[in-house]
Structure formats: C-alpha cells, structure tokens
Protein backbone atom coordinates (compact mmCIF):
# COMPACT_ATOMS: atom_id res chain seq x y z
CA UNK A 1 -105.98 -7.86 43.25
CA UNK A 2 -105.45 -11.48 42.58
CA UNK A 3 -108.53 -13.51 41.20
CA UNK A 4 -109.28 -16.87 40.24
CA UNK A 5 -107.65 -16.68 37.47
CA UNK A 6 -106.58 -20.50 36.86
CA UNK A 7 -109.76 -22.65 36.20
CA UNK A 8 -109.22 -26.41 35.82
CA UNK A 9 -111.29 -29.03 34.00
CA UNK A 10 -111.64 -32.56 33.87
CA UNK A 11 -114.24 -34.83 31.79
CA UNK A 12 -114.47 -38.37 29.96
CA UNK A 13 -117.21 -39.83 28.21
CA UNK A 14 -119.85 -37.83 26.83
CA UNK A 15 -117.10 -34.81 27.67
CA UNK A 16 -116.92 -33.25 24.86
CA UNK A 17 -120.30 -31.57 24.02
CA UNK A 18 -120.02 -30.52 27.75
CA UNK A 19 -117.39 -29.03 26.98
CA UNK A 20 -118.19 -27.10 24.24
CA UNK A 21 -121.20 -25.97 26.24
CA UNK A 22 -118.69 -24.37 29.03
CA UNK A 23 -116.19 -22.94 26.54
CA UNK A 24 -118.97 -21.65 24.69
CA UNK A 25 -120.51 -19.49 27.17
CA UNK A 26 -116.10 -17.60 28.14
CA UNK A 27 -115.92 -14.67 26.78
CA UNK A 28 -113.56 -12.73 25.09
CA UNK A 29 -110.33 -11.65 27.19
CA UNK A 30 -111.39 -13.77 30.20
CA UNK A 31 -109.08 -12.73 33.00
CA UNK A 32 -108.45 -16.46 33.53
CA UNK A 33 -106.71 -19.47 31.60
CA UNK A 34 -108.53 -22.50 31.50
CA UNK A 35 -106.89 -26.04 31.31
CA UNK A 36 -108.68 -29.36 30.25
CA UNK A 37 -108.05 -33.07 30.55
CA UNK A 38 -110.15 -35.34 29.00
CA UNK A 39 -109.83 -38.93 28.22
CA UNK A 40 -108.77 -39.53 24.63
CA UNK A 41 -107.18 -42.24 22.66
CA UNK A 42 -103.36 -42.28 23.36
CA UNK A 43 -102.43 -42.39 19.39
CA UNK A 44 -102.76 -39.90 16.65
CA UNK A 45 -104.30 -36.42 16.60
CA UNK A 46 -106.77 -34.92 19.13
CA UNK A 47 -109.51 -32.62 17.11
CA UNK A 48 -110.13 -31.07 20.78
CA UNK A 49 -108.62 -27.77 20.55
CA UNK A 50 -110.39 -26.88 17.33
CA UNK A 51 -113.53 -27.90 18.29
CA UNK A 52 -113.41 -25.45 21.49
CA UNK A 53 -111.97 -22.95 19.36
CA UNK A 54 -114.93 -23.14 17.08
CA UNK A 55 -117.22 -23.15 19.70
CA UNK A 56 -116.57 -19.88 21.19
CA UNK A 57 -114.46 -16.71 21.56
CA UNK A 58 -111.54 -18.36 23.05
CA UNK A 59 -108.32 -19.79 21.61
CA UNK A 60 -107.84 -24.07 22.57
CA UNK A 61 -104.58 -25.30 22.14
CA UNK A 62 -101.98 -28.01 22.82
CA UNK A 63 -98.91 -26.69 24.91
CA UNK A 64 -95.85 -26.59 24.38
CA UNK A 65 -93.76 -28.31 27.12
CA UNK A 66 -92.79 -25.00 29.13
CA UNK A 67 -95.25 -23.07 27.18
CA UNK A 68 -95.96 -19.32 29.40
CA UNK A 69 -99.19 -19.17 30.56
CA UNK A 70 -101.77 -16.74 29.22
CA UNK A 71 -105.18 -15.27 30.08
CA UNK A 72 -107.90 -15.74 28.40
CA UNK A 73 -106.51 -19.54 26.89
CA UNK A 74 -107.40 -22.77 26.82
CA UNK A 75 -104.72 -25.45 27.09
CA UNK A 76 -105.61 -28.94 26.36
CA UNK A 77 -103.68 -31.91 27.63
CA UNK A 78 -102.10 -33.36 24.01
CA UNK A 79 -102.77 -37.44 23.45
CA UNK A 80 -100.75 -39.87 25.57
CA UNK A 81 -99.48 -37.07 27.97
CA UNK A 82 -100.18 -35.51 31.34
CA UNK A 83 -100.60 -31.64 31.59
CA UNK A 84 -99.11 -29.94 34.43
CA UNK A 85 -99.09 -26.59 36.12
CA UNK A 86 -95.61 -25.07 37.54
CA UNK A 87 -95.50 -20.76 38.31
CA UNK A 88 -96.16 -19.54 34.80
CA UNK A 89 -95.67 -22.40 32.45
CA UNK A 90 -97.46 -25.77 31.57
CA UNK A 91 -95.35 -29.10 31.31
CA UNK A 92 -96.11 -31.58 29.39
CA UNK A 93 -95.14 -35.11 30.91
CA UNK A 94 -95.42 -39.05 29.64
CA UNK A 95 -95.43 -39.88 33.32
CA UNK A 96 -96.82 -43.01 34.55
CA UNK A 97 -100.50 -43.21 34.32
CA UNK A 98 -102.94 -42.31 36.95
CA UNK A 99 -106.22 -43.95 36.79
CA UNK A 100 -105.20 -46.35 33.88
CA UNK A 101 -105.19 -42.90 31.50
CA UNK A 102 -102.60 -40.01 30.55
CA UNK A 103 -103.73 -37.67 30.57
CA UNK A 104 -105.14 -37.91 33.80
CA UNK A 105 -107.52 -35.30 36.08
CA UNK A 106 -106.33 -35.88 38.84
CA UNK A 107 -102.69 -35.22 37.28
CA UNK A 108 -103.85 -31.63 36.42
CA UNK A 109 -106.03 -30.65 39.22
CA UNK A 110 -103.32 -32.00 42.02
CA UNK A 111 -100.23 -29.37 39.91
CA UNK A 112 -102.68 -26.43 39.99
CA UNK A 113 -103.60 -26.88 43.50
CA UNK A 114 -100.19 -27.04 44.98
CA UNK A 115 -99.27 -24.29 43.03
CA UNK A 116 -101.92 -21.65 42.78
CA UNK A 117 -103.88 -22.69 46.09
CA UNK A 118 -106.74 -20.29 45.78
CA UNK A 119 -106.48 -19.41 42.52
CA UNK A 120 -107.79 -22.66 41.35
CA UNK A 121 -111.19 -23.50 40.35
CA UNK A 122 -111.59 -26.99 39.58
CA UNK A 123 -114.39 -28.27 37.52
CA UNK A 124 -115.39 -31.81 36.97
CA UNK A 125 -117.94 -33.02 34.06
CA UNK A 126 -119.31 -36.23 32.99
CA UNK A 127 -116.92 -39.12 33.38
CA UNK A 128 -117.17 -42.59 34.19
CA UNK A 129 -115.89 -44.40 37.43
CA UNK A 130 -113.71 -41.51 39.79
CA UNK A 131 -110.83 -39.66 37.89
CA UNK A 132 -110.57 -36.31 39.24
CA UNK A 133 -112.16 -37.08 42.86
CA UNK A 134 -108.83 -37.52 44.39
CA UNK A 135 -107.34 -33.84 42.56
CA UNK A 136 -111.00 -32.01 43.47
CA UNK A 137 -109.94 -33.31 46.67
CA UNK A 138 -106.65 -31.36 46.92
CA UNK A 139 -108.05 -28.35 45.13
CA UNK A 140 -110.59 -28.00 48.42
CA UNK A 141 -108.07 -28.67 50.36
CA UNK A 142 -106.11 -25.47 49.28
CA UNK A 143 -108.28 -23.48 49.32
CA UNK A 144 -109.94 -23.03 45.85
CA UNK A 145 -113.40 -22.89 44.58
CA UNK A 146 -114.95 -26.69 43.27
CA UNK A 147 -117.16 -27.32 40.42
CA UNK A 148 -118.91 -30.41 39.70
CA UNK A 149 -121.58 -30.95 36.98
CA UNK A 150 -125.27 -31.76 38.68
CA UNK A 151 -125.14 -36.30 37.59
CA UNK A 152 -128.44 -36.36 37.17
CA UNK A 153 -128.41 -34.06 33.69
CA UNK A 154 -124.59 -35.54 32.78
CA UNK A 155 -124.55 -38.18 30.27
CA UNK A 156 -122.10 -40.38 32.25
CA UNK A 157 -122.80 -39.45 35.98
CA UNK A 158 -119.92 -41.40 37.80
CA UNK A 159 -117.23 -39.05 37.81
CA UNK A 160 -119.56 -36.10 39.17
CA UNK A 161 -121.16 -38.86 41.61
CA UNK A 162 -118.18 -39.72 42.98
CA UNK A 163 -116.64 -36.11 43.17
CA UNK A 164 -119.71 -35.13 45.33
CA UNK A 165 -119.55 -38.22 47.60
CA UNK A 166 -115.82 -37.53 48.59
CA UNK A 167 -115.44 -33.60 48.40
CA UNK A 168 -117.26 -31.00 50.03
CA UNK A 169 -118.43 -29.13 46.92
CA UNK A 170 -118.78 -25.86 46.49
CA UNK A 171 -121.14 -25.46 43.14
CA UNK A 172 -123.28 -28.28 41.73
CA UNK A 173 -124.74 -27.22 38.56
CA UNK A 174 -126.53 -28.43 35.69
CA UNK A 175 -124.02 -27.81 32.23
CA UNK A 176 -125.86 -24.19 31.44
CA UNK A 177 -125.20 -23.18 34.52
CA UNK A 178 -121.38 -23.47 34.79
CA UNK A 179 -119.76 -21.39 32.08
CA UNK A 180 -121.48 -18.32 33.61
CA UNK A 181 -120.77 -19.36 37.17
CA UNK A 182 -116.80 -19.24 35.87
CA UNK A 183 -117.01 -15.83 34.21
CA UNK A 184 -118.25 -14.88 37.77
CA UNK A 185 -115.83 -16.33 39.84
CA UNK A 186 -112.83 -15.36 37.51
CA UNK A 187 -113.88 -11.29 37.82
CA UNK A 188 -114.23 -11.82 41.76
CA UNK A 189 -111.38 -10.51 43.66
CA UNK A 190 -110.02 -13.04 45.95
CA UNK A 191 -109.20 -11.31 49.77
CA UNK A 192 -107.27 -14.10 50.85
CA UNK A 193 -103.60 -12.94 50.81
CA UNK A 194 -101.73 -15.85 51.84
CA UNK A 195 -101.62 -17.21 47.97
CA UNK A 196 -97.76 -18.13 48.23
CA UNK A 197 -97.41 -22.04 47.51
CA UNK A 198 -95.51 -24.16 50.51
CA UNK A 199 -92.21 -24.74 50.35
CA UNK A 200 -91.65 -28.43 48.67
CA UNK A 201 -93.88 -28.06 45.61
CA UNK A 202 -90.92 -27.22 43.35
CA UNK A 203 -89.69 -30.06 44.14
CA UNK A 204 -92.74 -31.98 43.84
CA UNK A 205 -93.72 -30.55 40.66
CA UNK A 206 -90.46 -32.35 39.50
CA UNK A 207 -91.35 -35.62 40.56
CA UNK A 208 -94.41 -35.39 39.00
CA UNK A 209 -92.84 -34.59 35.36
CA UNK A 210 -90.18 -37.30 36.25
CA UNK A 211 -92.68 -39.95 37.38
CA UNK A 212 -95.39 -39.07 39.43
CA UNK A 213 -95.43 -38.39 43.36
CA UNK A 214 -91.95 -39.56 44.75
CA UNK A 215 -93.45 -42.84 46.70
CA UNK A 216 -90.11 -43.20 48.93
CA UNK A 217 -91.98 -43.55 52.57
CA UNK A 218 -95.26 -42.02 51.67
CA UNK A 219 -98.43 -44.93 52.35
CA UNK A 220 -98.07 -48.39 53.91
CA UNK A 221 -98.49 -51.66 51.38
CA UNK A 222 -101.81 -52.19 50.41
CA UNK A 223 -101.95 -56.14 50.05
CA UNK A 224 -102.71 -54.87 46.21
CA UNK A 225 -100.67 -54.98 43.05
CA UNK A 226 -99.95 -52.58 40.26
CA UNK A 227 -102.52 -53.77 36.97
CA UNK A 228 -99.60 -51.82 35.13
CA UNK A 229 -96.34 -53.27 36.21
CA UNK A 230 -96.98 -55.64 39.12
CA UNK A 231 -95.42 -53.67 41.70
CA UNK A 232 -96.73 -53.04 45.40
CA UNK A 233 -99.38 -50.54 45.75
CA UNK A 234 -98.70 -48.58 48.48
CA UNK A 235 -101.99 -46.51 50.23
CA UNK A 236 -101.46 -42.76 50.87
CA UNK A 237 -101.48 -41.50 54.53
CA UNK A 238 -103.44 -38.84 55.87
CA UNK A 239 -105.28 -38.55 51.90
CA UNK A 240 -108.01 -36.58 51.66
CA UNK A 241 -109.73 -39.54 49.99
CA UNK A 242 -108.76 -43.30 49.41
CA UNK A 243 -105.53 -43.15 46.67
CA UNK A 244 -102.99 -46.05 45.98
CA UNK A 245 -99.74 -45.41 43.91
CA UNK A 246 -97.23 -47.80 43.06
CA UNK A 247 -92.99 -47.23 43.15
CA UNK A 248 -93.04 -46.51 39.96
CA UNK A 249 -95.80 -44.26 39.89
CA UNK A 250 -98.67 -45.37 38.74
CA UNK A 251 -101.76 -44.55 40.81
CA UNK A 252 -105.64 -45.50 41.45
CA UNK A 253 -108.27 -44.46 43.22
CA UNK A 254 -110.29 -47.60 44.23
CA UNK A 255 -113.42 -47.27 41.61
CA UNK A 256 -110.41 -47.42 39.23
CA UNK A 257 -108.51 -49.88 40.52
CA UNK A 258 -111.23 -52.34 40.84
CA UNK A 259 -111.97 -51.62 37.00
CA UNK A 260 -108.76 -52.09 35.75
CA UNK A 261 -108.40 -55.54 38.13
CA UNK A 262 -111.85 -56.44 36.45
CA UNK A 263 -110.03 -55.96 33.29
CA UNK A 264 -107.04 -57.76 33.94
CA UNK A 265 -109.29 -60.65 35.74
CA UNK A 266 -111.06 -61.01 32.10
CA UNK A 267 -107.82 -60.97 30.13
CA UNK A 268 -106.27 -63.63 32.54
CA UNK A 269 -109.84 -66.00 31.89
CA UNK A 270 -110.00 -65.45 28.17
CA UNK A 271 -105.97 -66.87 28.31
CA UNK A 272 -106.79 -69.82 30.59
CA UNK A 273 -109.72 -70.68 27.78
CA UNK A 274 -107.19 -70.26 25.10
CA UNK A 275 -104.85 -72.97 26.91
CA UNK A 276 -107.41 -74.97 27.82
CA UNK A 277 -108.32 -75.53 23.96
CA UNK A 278 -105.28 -75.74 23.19
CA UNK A 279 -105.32 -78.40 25.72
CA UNK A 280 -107.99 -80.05 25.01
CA UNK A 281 -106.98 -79.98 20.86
CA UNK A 282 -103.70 -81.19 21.34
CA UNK A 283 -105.41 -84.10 23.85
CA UNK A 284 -107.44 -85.34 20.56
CA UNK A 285 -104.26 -85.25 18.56
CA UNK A 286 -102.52 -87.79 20.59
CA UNK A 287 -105.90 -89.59 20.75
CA UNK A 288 -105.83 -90.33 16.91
CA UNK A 289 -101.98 -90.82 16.72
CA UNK A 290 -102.17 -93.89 19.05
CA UNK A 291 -105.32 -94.59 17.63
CA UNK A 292 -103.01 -95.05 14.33
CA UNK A 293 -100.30 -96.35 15.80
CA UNK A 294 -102.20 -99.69 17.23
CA UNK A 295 -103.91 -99.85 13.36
CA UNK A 296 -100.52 -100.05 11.58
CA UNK A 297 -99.54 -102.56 14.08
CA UNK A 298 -102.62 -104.79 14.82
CA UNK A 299 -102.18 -104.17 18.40
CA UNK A 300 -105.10 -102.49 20.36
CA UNK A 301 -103.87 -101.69 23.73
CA UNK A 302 -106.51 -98.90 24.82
CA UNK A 303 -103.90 -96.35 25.47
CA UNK A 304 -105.71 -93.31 23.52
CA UNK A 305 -108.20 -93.25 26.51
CA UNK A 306 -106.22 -91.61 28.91
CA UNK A 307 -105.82 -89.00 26.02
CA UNK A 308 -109.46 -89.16 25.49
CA UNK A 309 -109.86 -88.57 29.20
CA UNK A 310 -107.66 -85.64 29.66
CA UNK A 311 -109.34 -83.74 26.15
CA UNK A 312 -112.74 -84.43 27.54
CA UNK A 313 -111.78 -82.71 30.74
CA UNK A 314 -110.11 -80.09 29.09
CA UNK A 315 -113.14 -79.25 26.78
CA UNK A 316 -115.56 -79.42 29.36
CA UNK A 317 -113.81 -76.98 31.60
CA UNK A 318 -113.52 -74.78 28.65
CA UNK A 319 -116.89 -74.76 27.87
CA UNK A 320 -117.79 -73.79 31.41
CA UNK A 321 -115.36 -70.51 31.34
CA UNK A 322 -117.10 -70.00 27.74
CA UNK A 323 -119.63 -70.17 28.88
CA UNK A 324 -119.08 -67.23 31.92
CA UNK A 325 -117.16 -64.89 29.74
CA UNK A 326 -119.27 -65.08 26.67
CA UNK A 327 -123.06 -65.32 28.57
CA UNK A 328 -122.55 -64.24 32.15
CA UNK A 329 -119.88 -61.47 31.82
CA UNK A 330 -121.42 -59.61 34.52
CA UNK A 331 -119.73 -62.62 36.47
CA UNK A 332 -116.72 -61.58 35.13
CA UNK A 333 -116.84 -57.84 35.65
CA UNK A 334 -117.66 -58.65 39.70
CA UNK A 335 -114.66 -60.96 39.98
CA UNK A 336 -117.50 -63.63 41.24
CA UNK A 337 -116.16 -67.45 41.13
CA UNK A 338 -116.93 -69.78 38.12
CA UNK A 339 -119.88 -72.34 38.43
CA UNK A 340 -120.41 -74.85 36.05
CA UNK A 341 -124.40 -75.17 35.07
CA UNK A 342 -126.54 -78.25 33.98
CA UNK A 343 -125.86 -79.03 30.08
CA UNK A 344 -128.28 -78.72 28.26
CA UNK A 345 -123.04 -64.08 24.90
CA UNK A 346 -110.91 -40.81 19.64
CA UNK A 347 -111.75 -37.23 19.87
C-alpha cells in the first residue's frame, strides 16, 4: 500500500546541526526519500551532503537535474538553485527567488505537495523570519502530514513560530523527537486512495522550472514593489496564507518582504549619505576656489558663502543620517522617519 514515502525539509540558521540530528536518527533502507532546502551561500561548494552522509546510515546528495527518485535518499537542493519534485524525478531550477533565497522552502514543499498530495510530510526546523510557512501551508492543504520543530528548543525560532501561527500543525516536536516520528510515519500505510495529483500540475510544475508560478491573472496589485526587479507585486487569491509574487516571479511572504524592504530602505540611506558627502565635499571645494580666485585678484566679493552655506547644510544633514544608520539602526530596520537630535554605532 502506498505510504508516506516523500518527506520534505526545510531549515536556515542554526539548520544544520538540526539536521544532522534528524538524518541521524533514518535508518537504513528507509521506505521514504527525504529532500532538504536550507539556506546557503549562492557561490561555491555546499559541504551539506557529506555532512548528512557522515552523520548517519543514509546517502545525501546533490541531484542531478531529472535525477529518478530513490528510497531511502537524501537529496539536497545544490547552491544558487531551487529543488523541485515532478512524478519520479527531481529538477533542479535557477528560477526566480522566493523569499529573497534559492533555494527556497517554500519552492520544495509547494512541488511535493501538488504532486504527491498525501504522500508528503513536510518538516520545518529552525529558520529565521517565514520561509516555508506558505509551502507547509499547501502541504496541509493536500492532504499530508506537517512537522514543525517545538521554537522554544530551536536555535532560531521564527521559521517554526511562524509555521505554527499560519498552519494547522500536525506534530510539534522538540529536535529528538522528529527523526523517530518520520521512521513512524514513513512505515504507516496511508488508506486514503485518492493519491492521483489534479489535472494542471504538469503544467504547473513547468512554470515553476521556467520561472516560478505563471502570475498571468492570479492576485490583484498589491500597492507593493518587487525588492528584486521593481515590478508590481501582485497578492495571491484565495492563499492559504498571505503570499505576494511578482510577473517575473519572484515571491514573498510578508515577514520576508518587510525584511528585504528593510534592506533595501538601508542601502537607499547609506547612498543618500554617500551623496550628501559628496555634496557637502565638493561644496568646500568651490568654497576655497573662489576663496583663491578673489586672492589672485584683490577683489573680495563674498561669493564663497553661498558655497559655504550649501556644504554646511549638506554636512549637517549627513551627520544626522550618520548618525541613524551608524547609532540608531534599529530606526533603520523599522523603516521609522529620521530625526535630527541636539549636538552635542556558507555551509
């Protein structure tokens, strides 16, 4: 009889000594294969798969793009790509990024729920902010069995906070607990029969290796814009939880989105206090040529001041952004407004 046989995983920081801790505690030909995101550098080599092979009985690998799928496995999304699940194989995509990282959880878990429905266990470990939420989401939603490590034991609890806020969860567990809650679930015999995807998902499985979710018609503008590329982020109707994706493809849930806006909002201030120096420096220059200029011709006329005027402006508004983004860059990370203060901080 079929089984939950395809077990999903998702983690960030702190992720990999959880990891080990689950892949430690598989056994040897585990009627399941197990696939893993987590977050990684996008450039050069990812020491994941030999870790989790050393850490247990299992072999970790990165797929091959079309690679068959195999019991008792562990695939491992490869640096800088997206790991997806069609019938039988794994695909390997550079799709846009979901989240502001590829590979992406939610990438993985949304594939293996469309396509395996039941089947699917989906797991998610310590994490910051809400990567995997949205894909847990879809994986209850189908049907299959959700996982989520118990935040107040994970080293980074915001990805398993946020997983248990927005998704009905079946198992929360401490990291002990949740290798031998897997082995359990994968020799359990599932009754439901009705394990045949819906029609579409072929299809949809292509957009996602071309470039994500085909957005034609699917969510009304959101008033926001892409961090990536700018474009109109369009909201998802009738989403199991809050999601925004862009033409193109890119897509956030909102803990995500405001981070990477908070990260673009910091960029853009640190740029304004580069041209306001520059400003400011290029003010003083003038100062001192006309300064110069009425020396070599014995004729003071005053005419540096307005150049004096517009540096001193310039420096003092610099020093007041400084000032935020160096000392106050909680200000910063909130997206508060600037106030200027009295005179007187890869696996």
């Amino acid at each position: 009889m079929p089984s939950r046989d395809i077990i999903v995983i998702g983690a960030s920081a702190g992720g990999v000594q959880a990891l080990v801790d689950v892949i430690a505690a598989l056994p040897a030909g585990l009627p399941a294969s197990v696939f893993i995101v987590i977050h990684v550098a996008p450039f050069g080599a990812s020491a994941m798969p030999s870790i989790l092979s050393r850490s247990g009985r299992l072999v970790a690998v990165h797929p091959r793009d079309g690679e068959r799928i195999e019991p008792g496995k562990v695939y491992v999304a490869p640096p800088d790509h997206h790991l997806l699940i069609e019938p039988g194989r794994v695909r390997i995509s550079r799709g846009p990024t979901e989240n502001g990282y590829r590979p992406a959880v939610d990438v993985l878990f949304r594939t293996a729920a469309q396509v395996y429905g039941p089947r699917v266990v989906g797991v998610v470990l310590t994490g910051n902010l809400d990567d995997g939420t949205a894909g847990l989401a879809l994986v209850k939603k189908y049907r299959g069995t959700t996982v989520v490590q118990d935040p107040e034991e994970a080293d980074y609890p915001g990805m398993p906070r946020s997983a248990i806020a927005s998704v009905n969860v079946d198992h929360i567990l401490p990291i002990a607990g949740i290798g031998p809650l897997l082995v359990e679930l994968a020799r359990q015999p599932l009754d439901d029969l009705e394990l045949t995807p819906e029609k579409g998902h072929a299809m949809e499985i292509k957009n996602e290796l071309e470039r994500g979710e085909d957005r034609e018609g699917k969510g009304d503008p959101s008033g926001f814009t892409c961090p990536e590329c700018g474009g109109t982020l369009f909201e998802r109707e009738k989403a199991e939880v809050v999601h925004f994706r862009c033409r193109t493809g890119h897509a956030y849930s909102p803990e995500s989105l405001l981070a990477k806006q908070s990260e673009s909002l910091e960029a853009t201030l640190w740029a304004a206090l580069r041209a306001l120096e520059e400003n400011a420096a290029l003010a003083r220059r003038m100062e001192r040529w006309m300064l110069q200029r009425e020396r070599e011709r014995h004729r003071p006329t005053g005419a540096e001041a307005r150049y004096t005027h517009r540096a001193q402006e310039a420096e003092r508004h610099a020093e007041v952004l400084r000032r935020v983004l160096v000392d106050e860059p909680e200000k910063v990370a909130a997206g508060e407004g600037l106030k200027a203060r009295p005179q007187g901080q890869t696996v």
